[in-house]
PDB file of N, CA and C in Angstrom:
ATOM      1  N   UNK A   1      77.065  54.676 114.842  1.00  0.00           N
ATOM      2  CA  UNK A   1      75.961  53.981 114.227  1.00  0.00           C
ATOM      3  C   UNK A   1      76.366  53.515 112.833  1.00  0.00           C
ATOM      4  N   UNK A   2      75.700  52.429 112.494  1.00  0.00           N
ATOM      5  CA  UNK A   2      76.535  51.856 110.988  1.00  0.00           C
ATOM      6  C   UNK A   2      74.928  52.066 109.874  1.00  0.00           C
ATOM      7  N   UNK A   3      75.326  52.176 109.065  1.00  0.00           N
ATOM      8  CA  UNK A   3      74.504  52.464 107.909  1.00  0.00           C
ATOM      9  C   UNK A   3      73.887  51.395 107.486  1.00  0.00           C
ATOM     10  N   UNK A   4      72.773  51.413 106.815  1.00  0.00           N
ATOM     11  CA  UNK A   4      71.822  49.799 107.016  1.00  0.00           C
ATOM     12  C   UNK A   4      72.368  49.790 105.357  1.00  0.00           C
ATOM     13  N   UNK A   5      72.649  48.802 104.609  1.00  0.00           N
ATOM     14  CA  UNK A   5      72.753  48.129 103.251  1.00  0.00           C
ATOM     15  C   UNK A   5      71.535  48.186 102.346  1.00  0.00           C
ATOM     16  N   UNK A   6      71.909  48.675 101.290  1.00  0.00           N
ATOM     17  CA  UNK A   6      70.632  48.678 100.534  1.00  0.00           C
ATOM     18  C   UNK A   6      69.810  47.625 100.464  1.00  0.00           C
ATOM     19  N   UNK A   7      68.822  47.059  99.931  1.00  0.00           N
ATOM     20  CA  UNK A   7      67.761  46.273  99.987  1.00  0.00           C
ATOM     21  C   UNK A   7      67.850  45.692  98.300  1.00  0.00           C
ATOM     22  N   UNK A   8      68.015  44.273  98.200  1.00  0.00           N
ATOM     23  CA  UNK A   8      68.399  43.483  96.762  1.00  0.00           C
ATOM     24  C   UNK A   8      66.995  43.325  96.491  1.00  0.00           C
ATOM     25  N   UNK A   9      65.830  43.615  97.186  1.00  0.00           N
ATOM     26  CA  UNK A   9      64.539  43.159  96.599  1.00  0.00           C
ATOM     27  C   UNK A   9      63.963  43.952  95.475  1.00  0.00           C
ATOM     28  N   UNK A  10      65.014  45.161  95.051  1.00  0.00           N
ATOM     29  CA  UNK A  10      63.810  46.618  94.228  1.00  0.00           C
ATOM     30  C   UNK A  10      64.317  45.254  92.631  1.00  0.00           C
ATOM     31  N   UNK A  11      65.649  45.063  92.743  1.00  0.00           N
ATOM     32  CA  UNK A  11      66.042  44.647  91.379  1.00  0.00           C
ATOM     33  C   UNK A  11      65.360  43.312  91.230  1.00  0.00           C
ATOM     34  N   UNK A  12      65.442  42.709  92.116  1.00  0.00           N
ATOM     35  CA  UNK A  12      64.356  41.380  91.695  1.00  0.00           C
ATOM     36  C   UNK A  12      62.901  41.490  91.172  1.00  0.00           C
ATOM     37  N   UNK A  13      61.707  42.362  92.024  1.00  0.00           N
ATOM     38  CA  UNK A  13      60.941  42.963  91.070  1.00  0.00           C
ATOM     39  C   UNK A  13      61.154  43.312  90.001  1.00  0.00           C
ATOM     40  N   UNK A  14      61.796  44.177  89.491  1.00  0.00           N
ATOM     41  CA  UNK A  14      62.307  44.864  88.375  1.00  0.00           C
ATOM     42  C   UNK A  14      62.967  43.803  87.210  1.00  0.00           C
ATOM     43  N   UNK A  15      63.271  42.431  87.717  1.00  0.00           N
ATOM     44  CA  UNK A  15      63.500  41.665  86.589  1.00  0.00           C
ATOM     45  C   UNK A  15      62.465  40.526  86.713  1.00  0.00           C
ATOM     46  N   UNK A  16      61.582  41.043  88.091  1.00  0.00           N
ATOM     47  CA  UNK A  16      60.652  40.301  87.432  1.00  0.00           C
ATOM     48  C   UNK A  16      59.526  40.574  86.340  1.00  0.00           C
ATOM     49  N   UNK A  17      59.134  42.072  86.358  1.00  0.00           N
ATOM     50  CA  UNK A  17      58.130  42.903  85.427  1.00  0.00           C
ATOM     51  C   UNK A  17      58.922  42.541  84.457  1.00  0.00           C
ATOM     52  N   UNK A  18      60.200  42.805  84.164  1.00  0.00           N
ATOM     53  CA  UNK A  18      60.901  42.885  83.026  1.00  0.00           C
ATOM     54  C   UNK A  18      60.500  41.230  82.100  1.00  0.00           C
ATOM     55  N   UNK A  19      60.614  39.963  82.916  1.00  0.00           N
ATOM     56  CA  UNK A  19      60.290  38.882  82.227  1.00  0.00           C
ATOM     57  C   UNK A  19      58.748  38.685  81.989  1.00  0.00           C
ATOM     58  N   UNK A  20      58.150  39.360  82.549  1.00  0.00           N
ATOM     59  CA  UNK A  20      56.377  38.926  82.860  1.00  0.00           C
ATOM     60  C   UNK A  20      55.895  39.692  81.260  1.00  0.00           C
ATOM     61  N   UNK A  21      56.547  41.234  81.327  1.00  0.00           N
ATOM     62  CA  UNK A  21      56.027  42.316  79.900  1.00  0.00           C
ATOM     63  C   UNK A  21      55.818  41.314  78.534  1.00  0.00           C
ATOM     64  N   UNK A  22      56.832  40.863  77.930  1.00  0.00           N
ATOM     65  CA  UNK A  22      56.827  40.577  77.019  1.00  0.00           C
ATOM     66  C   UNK A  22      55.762  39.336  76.674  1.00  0.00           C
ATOM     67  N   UNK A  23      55.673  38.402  77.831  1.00  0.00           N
ATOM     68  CA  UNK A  23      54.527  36.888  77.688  1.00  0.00           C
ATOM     69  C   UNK A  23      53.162  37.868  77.565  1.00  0.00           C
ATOM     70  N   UNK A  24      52.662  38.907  78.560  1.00  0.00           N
ATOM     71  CA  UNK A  24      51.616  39.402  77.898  1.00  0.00           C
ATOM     72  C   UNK A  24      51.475  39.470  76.779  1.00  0.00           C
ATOM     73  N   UNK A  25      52.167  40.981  76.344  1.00  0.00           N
ATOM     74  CA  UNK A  25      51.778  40.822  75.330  1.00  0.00           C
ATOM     75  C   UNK A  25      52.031  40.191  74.006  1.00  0.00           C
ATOM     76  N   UNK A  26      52.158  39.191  74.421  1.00  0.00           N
ATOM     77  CA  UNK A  26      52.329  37.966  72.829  1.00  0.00           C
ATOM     78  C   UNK A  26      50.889  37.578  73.229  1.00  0.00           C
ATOM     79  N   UNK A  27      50.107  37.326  74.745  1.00  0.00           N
ATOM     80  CA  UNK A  27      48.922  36.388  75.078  1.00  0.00           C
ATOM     81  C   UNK A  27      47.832  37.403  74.397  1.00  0.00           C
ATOM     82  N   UNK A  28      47.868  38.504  74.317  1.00  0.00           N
ATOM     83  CA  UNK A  28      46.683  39.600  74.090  1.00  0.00           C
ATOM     84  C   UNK A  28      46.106  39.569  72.143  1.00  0.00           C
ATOM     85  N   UNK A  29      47.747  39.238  71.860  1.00  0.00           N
ATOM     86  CA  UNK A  29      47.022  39.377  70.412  1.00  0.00           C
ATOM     87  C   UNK A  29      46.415  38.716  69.697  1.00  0.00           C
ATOM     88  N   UNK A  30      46.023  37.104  70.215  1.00  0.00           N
ATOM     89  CA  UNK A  30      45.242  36.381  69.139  1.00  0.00           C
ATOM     90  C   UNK A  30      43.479  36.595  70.068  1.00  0.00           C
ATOM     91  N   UNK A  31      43.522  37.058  71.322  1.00  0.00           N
ATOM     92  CA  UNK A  31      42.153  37.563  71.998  1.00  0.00           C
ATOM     93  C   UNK A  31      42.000  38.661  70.823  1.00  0.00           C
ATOM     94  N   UNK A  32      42.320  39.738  70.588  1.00  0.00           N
ATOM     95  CA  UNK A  32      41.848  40.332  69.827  1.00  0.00           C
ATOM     96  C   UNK A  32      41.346  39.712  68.201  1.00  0.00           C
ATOM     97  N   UNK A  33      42.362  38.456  67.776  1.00  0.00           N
ATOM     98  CA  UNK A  33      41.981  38.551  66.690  1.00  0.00           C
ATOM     99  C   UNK A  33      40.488  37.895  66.496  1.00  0.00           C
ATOM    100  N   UNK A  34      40.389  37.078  67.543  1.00  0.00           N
ATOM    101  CA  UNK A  34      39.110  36.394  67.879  1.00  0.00           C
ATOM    102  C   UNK A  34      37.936  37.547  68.112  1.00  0.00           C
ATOM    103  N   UNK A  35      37.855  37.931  68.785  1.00  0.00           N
ATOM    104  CA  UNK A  35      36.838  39.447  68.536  1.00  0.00           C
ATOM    105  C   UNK A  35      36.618  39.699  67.630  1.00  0.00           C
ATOM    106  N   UNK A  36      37.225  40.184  66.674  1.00  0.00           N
ATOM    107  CA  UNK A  36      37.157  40.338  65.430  1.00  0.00           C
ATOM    108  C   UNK A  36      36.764  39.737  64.760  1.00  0.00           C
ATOM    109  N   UNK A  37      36.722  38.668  64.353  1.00  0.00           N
ATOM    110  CA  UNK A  37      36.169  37.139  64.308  1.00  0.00           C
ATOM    111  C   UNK A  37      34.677  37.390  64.340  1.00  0.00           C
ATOM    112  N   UNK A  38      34.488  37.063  65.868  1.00  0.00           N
ATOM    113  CA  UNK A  38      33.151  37.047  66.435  1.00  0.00           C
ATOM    114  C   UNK A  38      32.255  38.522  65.825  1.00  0.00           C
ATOM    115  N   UNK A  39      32.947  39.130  65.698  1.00  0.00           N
ATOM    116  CA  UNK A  39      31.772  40.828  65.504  1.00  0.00           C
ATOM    117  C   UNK A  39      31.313  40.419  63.718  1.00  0.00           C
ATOM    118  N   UNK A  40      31.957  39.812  63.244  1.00  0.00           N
ATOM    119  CA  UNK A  40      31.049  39.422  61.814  1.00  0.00           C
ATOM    120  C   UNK A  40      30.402  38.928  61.676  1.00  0.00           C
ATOM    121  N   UNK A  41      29.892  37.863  62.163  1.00  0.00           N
ATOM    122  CA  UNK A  41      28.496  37.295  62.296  1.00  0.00           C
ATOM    123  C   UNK A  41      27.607  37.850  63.375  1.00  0.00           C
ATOM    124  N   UNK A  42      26.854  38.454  63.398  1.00  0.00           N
ATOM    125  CA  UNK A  42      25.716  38.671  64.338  1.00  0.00           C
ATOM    126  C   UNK A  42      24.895  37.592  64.400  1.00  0.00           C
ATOM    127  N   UNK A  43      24.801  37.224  66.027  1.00  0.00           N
ATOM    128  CA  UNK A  43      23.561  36.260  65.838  1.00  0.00           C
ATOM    129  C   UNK A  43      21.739  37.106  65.572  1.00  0.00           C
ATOM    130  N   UNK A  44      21.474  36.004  65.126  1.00  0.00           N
ATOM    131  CA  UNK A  44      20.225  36.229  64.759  1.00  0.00           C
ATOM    132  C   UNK A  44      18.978  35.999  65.956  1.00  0.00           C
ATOM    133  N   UNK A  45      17.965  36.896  66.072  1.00  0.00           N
ATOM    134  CA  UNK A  45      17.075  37.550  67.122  1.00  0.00           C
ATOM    135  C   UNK A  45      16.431  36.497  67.068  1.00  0.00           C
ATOM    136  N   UNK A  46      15.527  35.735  68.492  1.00  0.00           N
ATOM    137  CA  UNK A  46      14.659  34.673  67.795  1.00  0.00           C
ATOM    138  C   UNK A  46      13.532  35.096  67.932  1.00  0.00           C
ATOM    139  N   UNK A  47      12.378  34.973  67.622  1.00  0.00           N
ATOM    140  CA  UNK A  47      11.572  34.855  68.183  1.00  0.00           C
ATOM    141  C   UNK A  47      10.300  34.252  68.262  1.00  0.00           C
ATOM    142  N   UNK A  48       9.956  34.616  69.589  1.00  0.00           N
ATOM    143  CA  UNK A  48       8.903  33.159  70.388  1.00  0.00           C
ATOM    144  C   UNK A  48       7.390  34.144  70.245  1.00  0.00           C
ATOM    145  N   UNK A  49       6.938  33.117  70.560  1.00  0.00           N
ATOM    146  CA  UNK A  49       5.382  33.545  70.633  1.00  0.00           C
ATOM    147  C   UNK A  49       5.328  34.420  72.052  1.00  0.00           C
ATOM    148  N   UNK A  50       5.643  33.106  72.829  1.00  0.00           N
ATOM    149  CA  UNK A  50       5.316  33.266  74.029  1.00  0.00           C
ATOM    150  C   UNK A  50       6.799  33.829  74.796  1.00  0.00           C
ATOM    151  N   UNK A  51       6.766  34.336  76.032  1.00  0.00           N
ATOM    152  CA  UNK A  51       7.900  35.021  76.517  1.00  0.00           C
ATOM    153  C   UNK A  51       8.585  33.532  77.400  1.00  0.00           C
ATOM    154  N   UNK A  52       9.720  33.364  78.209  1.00  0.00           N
ATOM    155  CA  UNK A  52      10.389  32.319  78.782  1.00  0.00           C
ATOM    156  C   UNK A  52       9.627  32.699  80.070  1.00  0.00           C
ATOM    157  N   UNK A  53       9.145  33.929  80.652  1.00  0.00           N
ATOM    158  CA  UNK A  53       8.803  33.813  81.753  1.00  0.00           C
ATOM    159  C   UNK A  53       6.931  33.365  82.013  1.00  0.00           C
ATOM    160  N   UNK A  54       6.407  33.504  80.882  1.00  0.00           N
ATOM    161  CA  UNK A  54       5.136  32.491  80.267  1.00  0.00           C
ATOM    162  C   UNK A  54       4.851  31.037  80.376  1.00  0.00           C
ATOM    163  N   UNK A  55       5.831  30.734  79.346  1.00  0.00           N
ATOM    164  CA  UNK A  55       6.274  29.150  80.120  1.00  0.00           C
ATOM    165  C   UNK A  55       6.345  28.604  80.745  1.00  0.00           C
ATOM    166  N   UNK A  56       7.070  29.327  81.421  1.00  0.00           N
ATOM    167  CA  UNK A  56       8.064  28.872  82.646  1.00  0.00           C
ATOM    168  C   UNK A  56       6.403  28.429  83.387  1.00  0.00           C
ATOM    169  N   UNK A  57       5.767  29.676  83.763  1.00  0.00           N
ATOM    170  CA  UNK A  57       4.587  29.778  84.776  1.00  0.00           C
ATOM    171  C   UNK A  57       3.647  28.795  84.294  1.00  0.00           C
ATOM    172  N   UNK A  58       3.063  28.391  82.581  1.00  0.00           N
ATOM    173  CA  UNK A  58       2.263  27.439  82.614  1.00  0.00           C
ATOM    174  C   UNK A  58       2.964  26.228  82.735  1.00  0.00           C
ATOM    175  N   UNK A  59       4.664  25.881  82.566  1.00  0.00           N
ATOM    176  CA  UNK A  59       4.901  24.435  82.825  1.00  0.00           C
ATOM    177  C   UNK A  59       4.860  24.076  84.067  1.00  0.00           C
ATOM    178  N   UNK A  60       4.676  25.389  85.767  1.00  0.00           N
ATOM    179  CA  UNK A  60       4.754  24.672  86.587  1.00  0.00           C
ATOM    180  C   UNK A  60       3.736  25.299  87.590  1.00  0.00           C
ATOM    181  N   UNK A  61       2.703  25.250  86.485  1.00  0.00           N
ATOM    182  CA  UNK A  61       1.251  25.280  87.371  1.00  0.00           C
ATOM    183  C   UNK A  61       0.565  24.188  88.062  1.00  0.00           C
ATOM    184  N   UNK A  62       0.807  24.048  89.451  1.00  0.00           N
ATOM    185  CA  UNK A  62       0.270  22.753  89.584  1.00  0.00           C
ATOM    186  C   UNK A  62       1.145  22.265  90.665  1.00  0.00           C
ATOM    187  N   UNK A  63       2.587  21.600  89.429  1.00  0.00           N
ATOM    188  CA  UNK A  63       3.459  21.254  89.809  1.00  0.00           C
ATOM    189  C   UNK A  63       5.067  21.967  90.418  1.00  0.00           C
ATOM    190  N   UNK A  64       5.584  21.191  91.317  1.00  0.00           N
ATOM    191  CA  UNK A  64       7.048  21.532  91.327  1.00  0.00           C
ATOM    192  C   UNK A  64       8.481  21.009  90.549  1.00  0.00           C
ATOM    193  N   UNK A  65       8.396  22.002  89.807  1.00  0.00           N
ATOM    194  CA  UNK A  65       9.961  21.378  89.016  1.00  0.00           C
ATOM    195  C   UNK A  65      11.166  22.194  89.144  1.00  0.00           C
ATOM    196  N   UNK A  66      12.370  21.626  88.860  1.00  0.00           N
ATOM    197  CA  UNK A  66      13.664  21.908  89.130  1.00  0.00           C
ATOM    198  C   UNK A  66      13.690  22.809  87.740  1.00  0.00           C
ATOM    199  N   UNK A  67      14.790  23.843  87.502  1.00  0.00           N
ATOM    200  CA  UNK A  67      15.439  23.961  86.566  1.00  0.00           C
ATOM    201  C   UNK A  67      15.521  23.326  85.843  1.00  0.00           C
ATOM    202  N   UNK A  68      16.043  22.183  85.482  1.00  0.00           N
ATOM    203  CA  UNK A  68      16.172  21.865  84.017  1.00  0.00           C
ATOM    204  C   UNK A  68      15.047  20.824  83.711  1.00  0.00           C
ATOM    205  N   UNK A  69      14.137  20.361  85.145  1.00  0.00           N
ATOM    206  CA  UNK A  69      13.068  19.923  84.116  1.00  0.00           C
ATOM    207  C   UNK A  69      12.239  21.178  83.256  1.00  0.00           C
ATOM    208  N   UNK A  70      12.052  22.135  83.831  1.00  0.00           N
ATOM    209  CA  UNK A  70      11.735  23.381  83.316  1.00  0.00           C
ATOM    210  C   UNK A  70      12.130  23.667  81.902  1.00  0.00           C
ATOM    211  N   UNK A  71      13.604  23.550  81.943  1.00  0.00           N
ATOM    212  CA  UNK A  71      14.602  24.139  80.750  1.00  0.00           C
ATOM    213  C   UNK A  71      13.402  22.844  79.727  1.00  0.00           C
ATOM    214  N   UNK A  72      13.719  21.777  80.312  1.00  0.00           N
ATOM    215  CA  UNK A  72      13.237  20.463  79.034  1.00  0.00           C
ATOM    216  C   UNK A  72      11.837  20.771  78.601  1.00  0.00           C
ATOM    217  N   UNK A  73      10.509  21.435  79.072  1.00  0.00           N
ATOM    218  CA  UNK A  73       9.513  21.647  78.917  1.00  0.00           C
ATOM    219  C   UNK A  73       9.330  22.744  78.466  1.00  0.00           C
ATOM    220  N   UNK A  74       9.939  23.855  78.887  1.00  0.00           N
ATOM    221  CA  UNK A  74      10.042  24.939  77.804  1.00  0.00           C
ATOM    222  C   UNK A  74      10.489  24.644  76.303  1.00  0.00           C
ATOM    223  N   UNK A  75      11.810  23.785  76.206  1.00  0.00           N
ATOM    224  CA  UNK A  75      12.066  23.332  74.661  1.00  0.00           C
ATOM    225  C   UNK A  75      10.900  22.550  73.619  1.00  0.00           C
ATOM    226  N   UNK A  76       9.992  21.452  74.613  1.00  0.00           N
ATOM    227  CA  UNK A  76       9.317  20.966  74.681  1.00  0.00           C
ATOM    228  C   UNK A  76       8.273  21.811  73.889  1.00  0.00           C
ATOM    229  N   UNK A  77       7.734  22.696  74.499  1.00  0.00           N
ATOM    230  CA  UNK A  77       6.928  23.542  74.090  1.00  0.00           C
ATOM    231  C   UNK A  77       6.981  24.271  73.244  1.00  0.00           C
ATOM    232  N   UNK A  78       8.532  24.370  72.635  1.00  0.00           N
ATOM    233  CA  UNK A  78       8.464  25.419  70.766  1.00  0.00           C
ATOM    234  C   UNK A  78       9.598  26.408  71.163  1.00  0.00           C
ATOM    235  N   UNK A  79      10.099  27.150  72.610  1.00  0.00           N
ATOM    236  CA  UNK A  79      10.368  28.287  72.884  1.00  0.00           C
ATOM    237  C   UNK A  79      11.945  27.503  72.806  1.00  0.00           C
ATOM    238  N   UNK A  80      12.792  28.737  72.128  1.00  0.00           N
ATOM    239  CA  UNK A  80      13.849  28.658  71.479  1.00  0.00           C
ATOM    240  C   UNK A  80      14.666  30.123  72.581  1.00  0.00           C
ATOM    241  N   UNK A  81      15.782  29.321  72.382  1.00  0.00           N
ATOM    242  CA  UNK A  81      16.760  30.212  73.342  1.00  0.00           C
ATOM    243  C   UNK A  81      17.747  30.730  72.374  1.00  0.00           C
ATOM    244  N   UNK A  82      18.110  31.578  72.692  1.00  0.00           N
ATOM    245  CA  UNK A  82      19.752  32.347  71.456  1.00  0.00           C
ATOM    246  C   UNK A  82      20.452  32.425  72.722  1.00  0.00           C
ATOM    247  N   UNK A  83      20.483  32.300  73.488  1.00  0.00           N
ATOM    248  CA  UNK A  83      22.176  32.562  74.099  1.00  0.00           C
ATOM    249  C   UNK A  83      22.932  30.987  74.116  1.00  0.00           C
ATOM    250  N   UNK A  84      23.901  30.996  74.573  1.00  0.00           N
ATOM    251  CA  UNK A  84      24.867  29.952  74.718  1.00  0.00           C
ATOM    252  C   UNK A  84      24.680  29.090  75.928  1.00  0.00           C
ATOM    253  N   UNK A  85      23.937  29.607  76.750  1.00  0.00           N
ATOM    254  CA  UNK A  85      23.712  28.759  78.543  1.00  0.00           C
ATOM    255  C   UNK A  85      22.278  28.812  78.418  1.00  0.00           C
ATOM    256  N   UNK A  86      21.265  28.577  77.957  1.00  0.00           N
ATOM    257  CA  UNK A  86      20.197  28.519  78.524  1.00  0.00           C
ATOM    258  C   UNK A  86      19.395  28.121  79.987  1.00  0.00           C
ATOM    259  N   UNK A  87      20.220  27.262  80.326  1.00  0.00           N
ATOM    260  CA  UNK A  87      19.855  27.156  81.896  1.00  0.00           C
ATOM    261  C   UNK A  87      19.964  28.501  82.761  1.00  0.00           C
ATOM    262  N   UNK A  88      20.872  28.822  82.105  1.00  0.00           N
ATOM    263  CA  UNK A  88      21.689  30.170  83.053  1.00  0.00           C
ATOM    264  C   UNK A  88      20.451  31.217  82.955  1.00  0.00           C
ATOM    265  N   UNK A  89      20.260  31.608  81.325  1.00  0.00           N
ATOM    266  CA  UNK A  89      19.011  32.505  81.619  1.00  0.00           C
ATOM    267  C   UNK A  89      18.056  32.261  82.554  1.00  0.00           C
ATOM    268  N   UNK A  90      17.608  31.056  82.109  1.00  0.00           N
ATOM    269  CA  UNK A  90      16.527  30.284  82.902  1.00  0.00           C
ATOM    270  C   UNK A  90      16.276  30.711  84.453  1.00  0.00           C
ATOM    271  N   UNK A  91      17.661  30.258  84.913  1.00  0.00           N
ATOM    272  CA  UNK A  91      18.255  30.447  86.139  1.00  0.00           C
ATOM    273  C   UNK A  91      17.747  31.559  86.799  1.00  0.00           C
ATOM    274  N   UNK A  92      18.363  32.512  86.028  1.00  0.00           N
ATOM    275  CA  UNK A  92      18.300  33.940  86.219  1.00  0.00           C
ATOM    276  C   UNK A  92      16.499  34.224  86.468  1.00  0.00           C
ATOM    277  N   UNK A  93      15.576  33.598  85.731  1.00  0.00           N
ATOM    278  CA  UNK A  93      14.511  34.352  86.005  1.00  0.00           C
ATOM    279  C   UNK A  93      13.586  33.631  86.672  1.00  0.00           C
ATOM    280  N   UNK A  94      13.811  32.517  86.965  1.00  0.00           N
ATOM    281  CA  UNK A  94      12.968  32.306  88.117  1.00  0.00           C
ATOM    282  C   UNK A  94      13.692  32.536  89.744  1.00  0.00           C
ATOM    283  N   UNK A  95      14.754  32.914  89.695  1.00  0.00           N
ATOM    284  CA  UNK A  95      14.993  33.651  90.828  1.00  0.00           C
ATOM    285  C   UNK A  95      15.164  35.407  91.134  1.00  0.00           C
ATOM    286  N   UNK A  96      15.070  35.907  90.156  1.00  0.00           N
ATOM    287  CA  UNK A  96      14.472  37.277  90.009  1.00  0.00           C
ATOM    288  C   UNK A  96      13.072  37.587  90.358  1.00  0.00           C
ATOM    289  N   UNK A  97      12.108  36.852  89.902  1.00  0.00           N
ATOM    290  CA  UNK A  97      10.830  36.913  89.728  1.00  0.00           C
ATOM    291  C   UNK A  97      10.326  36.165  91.103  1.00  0.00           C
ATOM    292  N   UNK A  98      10.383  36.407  91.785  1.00  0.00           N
ATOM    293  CA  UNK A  98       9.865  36.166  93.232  1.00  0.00           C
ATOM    294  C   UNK A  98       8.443  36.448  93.099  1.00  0.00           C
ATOM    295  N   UNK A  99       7.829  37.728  92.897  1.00  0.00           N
ATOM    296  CA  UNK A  99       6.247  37.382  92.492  1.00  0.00           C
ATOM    297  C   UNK A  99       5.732  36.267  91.816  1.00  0.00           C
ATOM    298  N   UNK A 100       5.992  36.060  90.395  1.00  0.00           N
ATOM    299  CA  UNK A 100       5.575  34.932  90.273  1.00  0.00           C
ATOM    300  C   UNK A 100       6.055  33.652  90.645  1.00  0.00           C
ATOM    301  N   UNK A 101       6.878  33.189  91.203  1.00  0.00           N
ATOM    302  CA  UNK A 101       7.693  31.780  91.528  1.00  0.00           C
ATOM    303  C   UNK A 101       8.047  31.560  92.274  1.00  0.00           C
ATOM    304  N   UNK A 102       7.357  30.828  93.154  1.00  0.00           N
ATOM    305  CA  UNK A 102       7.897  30.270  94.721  1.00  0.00           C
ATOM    306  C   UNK A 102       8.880  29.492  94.480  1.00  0.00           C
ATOM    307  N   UNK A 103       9.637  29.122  94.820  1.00  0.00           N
ATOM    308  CA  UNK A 103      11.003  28.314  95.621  1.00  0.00           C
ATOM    309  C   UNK A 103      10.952  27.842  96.723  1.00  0.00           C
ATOM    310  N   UNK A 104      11.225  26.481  96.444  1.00  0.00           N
ATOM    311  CA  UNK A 104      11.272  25.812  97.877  1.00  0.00           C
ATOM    312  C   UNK A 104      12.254  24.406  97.711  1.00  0.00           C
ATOM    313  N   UNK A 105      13.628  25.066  98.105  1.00  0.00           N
ATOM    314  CA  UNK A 105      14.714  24.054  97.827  1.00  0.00           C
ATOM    315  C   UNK A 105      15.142  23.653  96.190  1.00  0.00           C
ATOM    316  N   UNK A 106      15.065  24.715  95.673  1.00  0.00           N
ATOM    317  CA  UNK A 106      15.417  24.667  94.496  1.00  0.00           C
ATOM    318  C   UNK A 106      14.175  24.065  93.443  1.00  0.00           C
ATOM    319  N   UNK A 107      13.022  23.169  93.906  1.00  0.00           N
ATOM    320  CA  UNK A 107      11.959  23.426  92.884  1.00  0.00           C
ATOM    321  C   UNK A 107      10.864  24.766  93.174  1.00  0.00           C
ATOM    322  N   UNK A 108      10.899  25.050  91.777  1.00  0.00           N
ATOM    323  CA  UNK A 108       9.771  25.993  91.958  1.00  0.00           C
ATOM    324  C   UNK A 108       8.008  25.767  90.941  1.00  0.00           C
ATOM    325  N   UNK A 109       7.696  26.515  91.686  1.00  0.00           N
ATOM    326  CA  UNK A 109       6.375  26.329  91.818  1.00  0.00           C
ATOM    327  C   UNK A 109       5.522  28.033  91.127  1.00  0.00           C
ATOM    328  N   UNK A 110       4.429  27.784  90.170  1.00  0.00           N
ATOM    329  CA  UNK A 110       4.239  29.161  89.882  1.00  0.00           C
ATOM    330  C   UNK A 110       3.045  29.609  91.131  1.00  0.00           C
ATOM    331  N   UNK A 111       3.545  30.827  91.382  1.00  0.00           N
ATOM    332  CA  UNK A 111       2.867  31.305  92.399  1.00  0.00           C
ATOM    333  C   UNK A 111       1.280  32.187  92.301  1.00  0.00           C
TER     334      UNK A 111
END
């Protein structure tokens, strides 16, 4: 019986980790410096009279609207967003809130 030959694949891995190590971490350190960055300013809390899920229900009493006619009538109305996506919140709570907000093909309707 003849002896099987070692296997050239362990060292190719092995120079491949070896080239991959170092590009990390050069990529990691300006993410951190940006963090750092960001943690000195705190944004500031807003606040509304009325809640987004308030709104939401008197802008589409009646009627059926999409998301961002929504988003436009809530602004419309005074109510101020602090995050960076406002649709996204938006998003988020009229499809959470199934009690109050029917859906039907993406307009909703307050229920």
């Amino acid at each position: 019986m003849k002896k099987k030959a070692a296997k050239k694949a362990p060292r190719k891995a092995v120079k491949k980790a070896a080239k991959k190590a170092p590009k990390k971490a050069s990529k990691k350190a300006p993410k951190k410096a940006a963090k750092k960055a960001s943690k000195k300013a705190p944004a500031k809390k807003v606040k509304n009279k009325l809640s987004l899920k308030q709104v939401a229900l008197a802008v589409t009493k009646g009627k059926a609207l999409d998301a961002k006619q929504i988003l436009g009538a809530a602004k419309k109305a005074g109510h101020k967003f602090s995050g960076k996506n406002p649709l996204n919140s938006l998003r988020v709570m009229l499809y959470t809130n199934k009690k109050a907000f029917k859906n039907n093909k993406g307009k909703f309707t307050a229920a």
